[in-house]
N, C-alpha and C. Protein backbone atom coordinates (compact mmCIF):
# COMPACT_ATOMS: atom_id res chain seq x y z
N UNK A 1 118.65 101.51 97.07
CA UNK A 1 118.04 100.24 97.36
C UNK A 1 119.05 99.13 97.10
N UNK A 2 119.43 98.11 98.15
CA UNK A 2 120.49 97.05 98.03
C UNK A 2 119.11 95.77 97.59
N UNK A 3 119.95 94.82 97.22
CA UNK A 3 119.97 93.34 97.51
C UNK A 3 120.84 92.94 97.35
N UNK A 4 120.23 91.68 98.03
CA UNK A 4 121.70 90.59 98.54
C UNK A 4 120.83 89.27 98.94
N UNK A 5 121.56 88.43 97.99
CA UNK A 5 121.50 86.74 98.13
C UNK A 5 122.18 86.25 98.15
N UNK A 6 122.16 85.26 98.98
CA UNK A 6 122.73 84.09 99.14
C UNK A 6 123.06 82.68 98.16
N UNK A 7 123.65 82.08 96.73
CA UNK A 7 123.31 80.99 96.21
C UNK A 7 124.28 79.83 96.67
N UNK A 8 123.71 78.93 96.81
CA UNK A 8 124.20 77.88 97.60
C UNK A 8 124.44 76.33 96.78
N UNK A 9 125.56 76.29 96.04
CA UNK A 9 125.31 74.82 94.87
C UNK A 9 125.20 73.65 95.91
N UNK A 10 124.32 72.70 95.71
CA UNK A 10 124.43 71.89 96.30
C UNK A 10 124.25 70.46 95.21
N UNK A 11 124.21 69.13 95.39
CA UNK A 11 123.71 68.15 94.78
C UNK A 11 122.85 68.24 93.63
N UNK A 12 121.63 68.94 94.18
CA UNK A 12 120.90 69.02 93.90
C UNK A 12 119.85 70.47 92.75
N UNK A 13 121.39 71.23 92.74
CA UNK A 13 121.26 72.64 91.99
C UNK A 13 121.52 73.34 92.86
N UNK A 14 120.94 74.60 92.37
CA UNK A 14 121.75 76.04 93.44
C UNK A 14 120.01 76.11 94.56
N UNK A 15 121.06 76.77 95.37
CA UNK A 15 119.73 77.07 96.52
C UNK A 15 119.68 78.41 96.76
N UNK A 16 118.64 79.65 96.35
CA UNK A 16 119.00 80.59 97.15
C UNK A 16 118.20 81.09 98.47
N UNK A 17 118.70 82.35 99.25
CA UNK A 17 118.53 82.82 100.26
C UNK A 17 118.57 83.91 100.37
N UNK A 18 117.17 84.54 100.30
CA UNK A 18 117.24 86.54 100.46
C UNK A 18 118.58 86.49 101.98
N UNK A 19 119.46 87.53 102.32
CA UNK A 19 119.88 88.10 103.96
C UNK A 19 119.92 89.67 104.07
N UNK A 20 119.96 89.39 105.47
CA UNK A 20 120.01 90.82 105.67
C UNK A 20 121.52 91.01 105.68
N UNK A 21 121.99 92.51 105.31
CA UNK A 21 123.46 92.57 106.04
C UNK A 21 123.58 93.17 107.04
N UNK A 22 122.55 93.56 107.92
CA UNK A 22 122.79 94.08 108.88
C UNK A 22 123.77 94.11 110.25
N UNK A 23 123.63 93.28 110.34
CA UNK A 23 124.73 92.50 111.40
C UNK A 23 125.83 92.01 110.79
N UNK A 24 125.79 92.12 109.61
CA UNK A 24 127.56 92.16 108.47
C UNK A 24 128.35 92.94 109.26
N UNK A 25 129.34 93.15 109.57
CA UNK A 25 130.69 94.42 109.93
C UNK A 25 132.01 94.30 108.96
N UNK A 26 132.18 92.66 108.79
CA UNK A 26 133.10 93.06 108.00
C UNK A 26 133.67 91.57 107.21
N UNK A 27 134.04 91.67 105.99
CA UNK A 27 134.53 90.54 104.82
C UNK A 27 134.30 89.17 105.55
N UNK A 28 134.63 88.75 106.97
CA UNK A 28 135.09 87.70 107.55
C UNK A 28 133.59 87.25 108.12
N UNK A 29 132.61 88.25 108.48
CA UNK A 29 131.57 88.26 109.15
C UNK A 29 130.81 87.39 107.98
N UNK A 30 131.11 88.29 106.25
CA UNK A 30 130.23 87.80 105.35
C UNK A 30 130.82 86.41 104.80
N UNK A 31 131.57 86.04 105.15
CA UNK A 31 132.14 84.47 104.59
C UNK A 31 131.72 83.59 105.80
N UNK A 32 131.51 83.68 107.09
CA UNK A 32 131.10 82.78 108.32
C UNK A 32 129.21 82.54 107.76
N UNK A 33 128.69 84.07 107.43
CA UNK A 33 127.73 83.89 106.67
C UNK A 33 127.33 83.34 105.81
N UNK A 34 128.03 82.74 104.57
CA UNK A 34 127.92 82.42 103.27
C UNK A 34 128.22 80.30 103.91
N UNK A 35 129.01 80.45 104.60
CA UNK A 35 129.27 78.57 104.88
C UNK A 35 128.57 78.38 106.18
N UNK A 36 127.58 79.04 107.20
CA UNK A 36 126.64 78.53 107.45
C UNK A 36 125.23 78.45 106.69
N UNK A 37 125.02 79.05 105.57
CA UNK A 37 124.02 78.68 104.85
C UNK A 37 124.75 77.46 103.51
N UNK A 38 125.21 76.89 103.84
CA UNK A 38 125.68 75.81 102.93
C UNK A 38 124.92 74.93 103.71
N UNK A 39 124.73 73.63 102.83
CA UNK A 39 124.30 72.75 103.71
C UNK A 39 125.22 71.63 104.11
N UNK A 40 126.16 71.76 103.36
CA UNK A 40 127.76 70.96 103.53
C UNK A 40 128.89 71.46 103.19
N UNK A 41 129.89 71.50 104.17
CA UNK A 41 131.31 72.36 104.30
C UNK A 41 131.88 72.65 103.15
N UNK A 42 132.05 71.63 102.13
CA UNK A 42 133.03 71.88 101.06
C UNK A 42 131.94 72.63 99.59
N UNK A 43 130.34 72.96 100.16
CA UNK A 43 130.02 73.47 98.86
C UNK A 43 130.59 74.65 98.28
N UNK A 44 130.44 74.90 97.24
CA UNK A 44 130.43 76.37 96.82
C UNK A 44 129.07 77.83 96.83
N UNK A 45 129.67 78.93 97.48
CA UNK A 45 128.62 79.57 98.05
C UNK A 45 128.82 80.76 97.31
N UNK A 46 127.78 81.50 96.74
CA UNK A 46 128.17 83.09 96.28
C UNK A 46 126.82 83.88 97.14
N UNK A 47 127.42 85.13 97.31
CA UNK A 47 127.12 85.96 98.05
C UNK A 47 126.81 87.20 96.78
N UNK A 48 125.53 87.55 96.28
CA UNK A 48 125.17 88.67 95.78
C UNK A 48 124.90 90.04 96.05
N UNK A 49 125.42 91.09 95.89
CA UNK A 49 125.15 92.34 96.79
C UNK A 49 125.27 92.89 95.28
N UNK A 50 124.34 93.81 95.74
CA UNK A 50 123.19 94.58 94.23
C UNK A 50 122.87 96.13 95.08
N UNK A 51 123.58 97.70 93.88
CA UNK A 51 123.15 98.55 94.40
C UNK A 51 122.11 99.14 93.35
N UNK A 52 121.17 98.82 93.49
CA UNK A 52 120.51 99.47 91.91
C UNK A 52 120.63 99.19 91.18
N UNK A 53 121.41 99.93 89.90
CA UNK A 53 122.08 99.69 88.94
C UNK A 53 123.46 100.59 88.88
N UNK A 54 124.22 101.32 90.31
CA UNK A 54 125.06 101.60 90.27
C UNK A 54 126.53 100.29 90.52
N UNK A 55 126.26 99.56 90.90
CA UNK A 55 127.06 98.54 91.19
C UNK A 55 127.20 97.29 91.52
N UNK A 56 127.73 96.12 91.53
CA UNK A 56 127.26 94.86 91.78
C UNK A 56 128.59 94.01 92.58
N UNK A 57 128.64 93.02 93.40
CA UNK A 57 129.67 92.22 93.91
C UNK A 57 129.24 91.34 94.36
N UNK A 58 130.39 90.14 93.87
CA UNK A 58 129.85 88.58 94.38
C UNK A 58 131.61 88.26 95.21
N UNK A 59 131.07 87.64 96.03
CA UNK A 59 131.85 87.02 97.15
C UNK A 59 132.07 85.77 96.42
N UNK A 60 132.20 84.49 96.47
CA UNK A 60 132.75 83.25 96.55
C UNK A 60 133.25 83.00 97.73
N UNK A 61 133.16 81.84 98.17
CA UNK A 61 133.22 80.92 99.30
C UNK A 61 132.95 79.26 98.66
N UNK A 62 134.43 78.87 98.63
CA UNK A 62 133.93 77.28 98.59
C UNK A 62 134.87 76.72 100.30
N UNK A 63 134.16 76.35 100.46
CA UNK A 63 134.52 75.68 101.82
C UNK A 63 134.82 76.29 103.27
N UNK A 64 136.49 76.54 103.48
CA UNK A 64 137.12 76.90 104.28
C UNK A 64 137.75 77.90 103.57
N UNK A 65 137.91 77.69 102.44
CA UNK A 65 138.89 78.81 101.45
C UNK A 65 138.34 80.34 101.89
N UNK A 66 139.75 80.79 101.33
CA UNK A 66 139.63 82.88 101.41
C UNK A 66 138.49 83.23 100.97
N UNK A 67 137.82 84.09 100.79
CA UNK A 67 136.43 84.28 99.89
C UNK A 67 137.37 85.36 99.12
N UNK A 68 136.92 84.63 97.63
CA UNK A 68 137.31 85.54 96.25
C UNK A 68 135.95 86.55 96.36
N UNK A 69 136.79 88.06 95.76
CA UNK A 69 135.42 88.92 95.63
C UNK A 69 135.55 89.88 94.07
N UNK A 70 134.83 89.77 94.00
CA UNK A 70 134.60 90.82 92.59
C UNK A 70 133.55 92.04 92.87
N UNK A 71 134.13 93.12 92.46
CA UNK A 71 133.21 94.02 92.33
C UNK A 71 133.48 94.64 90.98
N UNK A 72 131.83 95.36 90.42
CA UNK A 72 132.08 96.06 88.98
C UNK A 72 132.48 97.46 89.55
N UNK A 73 132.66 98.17 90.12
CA UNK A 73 132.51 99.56 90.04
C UNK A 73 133.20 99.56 91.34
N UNK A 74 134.48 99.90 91.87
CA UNK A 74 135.17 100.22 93.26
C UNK A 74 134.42 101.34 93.66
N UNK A 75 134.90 102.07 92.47
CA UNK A 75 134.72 103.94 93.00
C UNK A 75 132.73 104.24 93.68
N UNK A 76 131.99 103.69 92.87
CA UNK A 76 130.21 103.42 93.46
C UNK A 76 130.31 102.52 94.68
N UNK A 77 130.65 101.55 94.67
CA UNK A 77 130.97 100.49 95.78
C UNK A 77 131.32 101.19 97.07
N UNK A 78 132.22 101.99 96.88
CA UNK A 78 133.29 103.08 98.10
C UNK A 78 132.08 103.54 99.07
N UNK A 79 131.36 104.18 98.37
CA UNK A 79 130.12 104.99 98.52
C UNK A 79 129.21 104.64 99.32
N UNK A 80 129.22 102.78 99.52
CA UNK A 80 128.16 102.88 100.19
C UNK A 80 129.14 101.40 101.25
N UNK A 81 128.12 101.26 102.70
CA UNK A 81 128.76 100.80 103.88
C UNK A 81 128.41 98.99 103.35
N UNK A 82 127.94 98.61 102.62
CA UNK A 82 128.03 97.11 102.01
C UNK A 82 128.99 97.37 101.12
N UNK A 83 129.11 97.72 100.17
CA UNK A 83 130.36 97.76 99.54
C UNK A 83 131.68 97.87 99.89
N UNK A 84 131.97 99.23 101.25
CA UNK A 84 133.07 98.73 101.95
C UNK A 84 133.29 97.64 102.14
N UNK A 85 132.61 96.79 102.79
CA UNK A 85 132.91 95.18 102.95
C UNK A 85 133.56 94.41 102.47
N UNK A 86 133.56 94.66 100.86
CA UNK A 86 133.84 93.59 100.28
C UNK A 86 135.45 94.22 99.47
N UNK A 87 135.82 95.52 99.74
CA UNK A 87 137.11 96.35 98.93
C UNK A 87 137.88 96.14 100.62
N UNK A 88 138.41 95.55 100.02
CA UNK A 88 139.54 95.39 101.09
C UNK A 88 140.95 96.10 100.64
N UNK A 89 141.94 96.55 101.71
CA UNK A 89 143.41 96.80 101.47
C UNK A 89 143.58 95.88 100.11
N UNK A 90 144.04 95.17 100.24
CA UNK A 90 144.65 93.95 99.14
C UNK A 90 143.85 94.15 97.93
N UNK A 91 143.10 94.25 97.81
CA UNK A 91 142.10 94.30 96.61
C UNK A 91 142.88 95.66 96.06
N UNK A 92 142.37 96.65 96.56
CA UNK A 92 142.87 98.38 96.40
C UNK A 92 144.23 98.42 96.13
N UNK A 93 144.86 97.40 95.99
CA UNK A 93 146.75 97.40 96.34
C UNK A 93 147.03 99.00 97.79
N UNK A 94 146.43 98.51 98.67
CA UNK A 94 146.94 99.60 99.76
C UNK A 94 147.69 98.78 100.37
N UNK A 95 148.94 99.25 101.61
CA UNK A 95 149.53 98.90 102.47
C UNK A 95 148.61 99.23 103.47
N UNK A 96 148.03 98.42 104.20
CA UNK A 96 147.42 98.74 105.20
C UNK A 96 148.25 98.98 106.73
N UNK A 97 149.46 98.65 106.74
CA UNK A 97 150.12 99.43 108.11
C UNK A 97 151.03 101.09 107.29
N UNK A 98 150.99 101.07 105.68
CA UNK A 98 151.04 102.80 105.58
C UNK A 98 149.89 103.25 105.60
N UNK A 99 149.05 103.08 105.60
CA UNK A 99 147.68 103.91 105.90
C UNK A 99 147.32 103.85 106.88
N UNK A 100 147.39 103.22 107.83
CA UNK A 100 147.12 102.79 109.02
C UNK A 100 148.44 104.57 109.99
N UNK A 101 150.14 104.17 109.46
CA UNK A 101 151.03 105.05 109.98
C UNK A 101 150.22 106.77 109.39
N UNK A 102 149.96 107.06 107.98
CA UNK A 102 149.30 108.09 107.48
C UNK A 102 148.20 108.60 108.09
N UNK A 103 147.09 107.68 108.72
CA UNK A 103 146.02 107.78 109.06
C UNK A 103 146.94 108.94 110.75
N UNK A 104 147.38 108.00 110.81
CA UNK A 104 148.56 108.27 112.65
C UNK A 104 148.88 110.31 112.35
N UNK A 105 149.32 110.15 111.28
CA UNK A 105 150.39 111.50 111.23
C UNK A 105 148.94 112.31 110.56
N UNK A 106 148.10 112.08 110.29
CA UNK A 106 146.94 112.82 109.79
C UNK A 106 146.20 113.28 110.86
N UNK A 107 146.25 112.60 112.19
CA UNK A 107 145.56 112.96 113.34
C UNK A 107 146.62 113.66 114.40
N UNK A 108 147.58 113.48 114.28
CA UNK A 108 148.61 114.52 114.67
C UNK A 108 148.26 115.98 114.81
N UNK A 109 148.39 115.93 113.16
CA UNK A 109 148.21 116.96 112.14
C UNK A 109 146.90 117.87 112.94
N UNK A 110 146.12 117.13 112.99
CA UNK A 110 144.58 117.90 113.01
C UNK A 110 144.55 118.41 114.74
N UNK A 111 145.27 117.63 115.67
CA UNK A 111 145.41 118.04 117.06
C UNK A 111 146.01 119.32 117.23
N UNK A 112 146.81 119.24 115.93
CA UNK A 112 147.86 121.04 116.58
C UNK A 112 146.81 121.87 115.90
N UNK A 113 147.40 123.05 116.90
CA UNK A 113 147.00 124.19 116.24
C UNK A 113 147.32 125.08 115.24
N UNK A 114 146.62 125.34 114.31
CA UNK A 114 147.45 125.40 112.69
C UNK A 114 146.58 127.02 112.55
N UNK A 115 147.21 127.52 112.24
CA UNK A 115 146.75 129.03 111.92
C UNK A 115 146.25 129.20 109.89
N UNK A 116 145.21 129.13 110.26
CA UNK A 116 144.54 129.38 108.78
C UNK A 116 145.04 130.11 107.91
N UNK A 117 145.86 130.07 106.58
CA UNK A 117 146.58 130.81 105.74
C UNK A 117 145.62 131.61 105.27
N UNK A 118 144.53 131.41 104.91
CA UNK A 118 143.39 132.28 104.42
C UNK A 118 143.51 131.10 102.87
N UNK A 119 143.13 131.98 101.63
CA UNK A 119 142.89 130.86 100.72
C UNK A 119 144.16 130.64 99.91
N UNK A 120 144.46 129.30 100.01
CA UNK A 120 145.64 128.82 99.23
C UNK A 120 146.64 128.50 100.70
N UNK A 121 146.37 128.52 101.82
CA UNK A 121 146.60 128.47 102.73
C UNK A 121 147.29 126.87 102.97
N UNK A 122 147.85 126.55 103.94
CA UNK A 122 148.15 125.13 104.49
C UNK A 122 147.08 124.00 104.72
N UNK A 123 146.08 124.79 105.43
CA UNK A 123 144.71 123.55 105.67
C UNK A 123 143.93 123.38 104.08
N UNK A 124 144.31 124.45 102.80
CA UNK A 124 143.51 123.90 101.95
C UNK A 124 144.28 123.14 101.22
N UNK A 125 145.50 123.62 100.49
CA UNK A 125 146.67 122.72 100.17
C UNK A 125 146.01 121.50 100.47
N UNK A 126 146.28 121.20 101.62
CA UNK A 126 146.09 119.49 102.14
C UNK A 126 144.69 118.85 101.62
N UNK A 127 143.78 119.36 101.70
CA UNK A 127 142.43 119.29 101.39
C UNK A 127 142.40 118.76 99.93
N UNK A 128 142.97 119.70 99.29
CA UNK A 128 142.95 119.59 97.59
C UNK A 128 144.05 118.42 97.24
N UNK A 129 144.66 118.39 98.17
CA UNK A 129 145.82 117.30 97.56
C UNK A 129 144.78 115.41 97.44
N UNK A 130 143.86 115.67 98.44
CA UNK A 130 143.56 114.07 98.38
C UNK A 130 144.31 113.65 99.14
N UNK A 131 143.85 111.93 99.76
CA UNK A 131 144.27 111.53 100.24
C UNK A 131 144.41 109.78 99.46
N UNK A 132 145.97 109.81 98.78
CA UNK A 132 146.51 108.95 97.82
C UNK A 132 146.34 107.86 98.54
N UNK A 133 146.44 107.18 99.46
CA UNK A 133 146.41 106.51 100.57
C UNK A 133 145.22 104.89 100.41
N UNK A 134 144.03 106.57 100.63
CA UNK A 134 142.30 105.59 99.94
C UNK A 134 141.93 105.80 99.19
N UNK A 135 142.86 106.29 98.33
CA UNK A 135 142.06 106.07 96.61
C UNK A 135 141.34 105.34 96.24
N UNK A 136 140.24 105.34 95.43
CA UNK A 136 139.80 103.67 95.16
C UNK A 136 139.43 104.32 93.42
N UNK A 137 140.03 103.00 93.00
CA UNK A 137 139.59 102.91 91.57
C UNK A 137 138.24 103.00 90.75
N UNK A 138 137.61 103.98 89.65
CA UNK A 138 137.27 103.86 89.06
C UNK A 138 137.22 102.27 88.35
N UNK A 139 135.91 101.30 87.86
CA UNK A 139 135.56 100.56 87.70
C UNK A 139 135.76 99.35 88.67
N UNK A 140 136.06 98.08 87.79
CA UNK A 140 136.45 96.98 88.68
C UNK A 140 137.40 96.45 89.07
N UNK A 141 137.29 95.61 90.75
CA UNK A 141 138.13 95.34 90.97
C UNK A 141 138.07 93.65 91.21
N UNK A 142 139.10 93.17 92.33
CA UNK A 142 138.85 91.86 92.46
C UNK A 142 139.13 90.93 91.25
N UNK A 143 138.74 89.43 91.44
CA UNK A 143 139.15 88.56 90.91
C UNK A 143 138.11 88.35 89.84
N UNK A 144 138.16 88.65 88.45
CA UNK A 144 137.03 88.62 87.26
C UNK A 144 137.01 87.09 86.94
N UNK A 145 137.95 86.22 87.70
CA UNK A 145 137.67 84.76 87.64
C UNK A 145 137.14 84.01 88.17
N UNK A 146 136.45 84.45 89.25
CA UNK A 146 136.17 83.42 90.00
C UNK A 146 135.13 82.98 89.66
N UNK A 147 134.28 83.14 88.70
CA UNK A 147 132.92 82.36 88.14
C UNK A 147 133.81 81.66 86.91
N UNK A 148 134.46 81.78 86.52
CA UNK A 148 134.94 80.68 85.00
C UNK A 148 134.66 79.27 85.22
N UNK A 149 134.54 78.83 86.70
CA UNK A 149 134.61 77.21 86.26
C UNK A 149 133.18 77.00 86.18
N UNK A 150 132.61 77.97 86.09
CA UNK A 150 130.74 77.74 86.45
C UNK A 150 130.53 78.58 85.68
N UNK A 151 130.87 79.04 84.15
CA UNK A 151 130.63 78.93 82.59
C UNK A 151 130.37 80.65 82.47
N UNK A 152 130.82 81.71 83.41
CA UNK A 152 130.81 82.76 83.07
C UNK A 152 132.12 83.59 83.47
N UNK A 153 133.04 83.63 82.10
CA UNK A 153 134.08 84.23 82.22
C UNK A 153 134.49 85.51 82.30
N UNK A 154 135.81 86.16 82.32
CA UNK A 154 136.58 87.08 82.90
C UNK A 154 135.54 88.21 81.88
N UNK A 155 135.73 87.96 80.59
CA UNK A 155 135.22 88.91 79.80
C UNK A 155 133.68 88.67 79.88
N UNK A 156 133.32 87.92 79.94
CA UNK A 156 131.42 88.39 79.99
C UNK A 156 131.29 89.35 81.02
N UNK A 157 131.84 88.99 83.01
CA UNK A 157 131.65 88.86 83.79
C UNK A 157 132.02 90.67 83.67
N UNK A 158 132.97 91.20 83.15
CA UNK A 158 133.45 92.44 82.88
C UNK A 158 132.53 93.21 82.00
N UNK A 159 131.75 92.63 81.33
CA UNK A 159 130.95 93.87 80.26
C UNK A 159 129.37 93.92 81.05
N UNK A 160 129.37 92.96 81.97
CA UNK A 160 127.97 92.69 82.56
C UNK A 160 127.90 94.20 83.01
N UNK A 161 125.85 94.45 82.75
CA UNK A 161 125.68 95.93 82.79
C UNK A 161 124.61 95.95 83.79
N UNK A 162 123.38 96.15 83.23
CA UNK A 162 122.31 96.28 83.51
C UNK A 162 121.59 94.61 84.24
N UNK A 163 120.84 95.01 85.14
CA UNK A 163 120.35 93.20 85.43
C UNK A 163 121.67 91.77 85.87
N UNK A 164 122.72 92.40 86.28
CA UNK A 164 123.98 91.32 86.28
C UNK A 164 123.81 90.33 86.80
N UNK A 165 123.30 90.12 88.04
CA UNK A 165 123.02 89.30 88.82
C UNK A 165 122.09 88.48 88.36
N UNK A 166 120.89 88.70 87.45
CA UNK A 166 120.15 88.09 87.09
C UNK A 166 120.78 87.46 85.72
N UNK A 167 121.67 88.20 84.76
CA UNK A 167 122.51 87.37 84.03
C UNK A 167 123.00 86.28 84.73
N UNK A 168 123.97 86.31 85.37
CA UNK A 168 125.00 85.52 86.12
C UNK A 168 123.91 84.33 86.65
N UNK A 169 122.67 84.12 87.35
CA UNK A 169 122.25 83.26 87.89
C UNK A 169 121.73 82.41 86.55
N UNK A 170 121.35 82.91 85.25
CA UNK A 170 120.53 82.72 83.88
C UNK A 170 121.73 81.60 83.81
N UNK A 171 122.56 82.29 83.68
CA UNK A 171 124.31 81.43 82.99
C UNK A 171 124.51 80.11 84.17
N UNK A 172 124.25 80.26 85.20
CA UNK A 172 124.65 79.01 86.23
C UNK A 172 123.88 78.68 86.55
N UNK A 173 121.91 78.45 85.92
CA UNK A 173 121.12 77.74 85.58
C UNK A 173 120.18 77.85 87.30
N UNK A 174 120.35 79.02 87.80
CA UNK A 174 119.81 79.47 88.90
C UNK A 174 118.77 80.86 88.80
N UNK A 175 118.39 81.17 87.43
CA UNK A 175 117.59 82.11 87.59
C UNK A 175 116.27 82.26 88.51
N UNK A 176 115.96 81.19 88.13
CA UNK A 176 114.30 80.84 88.79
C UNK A 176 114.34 80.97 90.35
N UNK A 177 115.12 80.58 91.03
CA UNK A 177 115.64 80.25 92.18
C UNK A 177 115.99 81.86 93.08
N UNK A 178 116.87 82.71 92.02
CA UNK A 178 116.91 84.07 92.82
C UNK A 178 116.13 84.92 92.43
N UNK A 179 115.15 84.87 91.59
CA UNK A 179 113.76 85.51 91.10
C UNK A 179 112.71 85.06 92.28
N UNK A 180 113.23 83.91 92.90
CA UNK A 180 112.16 83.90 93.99
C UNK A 180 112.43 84.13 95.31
N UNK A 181 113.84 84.75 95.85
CA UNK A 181 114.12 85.73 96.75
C UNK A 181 114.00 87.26 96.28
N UNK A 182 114.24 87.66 95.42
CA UNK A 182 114.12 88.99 94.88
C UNK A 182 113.01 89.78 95.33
């Protein structure tokens, strides 16, 4: 079971907004998302995506800027097709034109015809080796700063467990507000 909100600071306090991600595809899709629900260009926007209690990630969006992303858990995140979204190359430290060339010589690979060693063979070798490439990290990744100027820092933001999102909105005086998209 996901959720995902929208909080929107404006003048006037935070605003939120249950969305769907359905029509999400990819990081750029969810930041065009996050600054048309602003109600003015230069606000600041966070984007909540909630898997249960296996994982949590907030986007940031103030304006035109990159969207900063945090996630607690890469390796849970991996797992599911909203979480891709938000683990990008750069985040992962991947080269995305060597994985991109790897991905190339991996499909090579699979076109020829390879004669099955039996066990311990060539096709399992490869199998067992992993693919170093898309690793993704155990715990978190992303920027653990990007809430500090809005009073929840690197280290809270890192031990957050159970209920995070509902911490995080408690701390930036928006609880009430995403308790009533929830």
């Amino acid at each position: 079971m996901y959720f995902a909100a929208l909080l929107a600071r404006t003048e006037d306090g935070w605003e939120a907004s249950d969305t769907e991600l359905d029509d999400v595809e990819t990081l750029a899709d969810l930041a065009d998302l996050a600054r048309e629900s602003a109600a003015d260009d230069d606000e600041t926007v966070l984007v909540f995506i909630e898997q249960e209690d296996a994982w949590f990630g907030i986007v940031r969006v103030d304006g035109e800027d990159d969207p900063r992303i945090f996630v607690s858990d890469a390796a849970a995140a991996s797992r599911s097709s909203y979480g891709e979204l938000l683990l990008t190359d750069e985040m992962l430290g991947r080269d995305p034109d060597a994985a991109a060339a790897e991905d190339a010589a991996l499909d090579e690979l699979v076109d020829l015809d390879i004669e099955d060693d039996g066990p311990g063979g060539r096709e399992e070798d490869e199998e067992e080796a992993g693919d170093p490439a898309h690793a993704v990290p155990a715990g978190p990744v992303g920027d653990p700063r990007l809430l500090d100027d809005l009073g929840i820092g690197e280290r809270e933001l890192l031990t957050l467990a159970d209920d995070a999102l509902g911490t995080i909105a408690e701390a930036l005086g928006a609880a009430d507000v995403l308790e009533t998209v929830r």
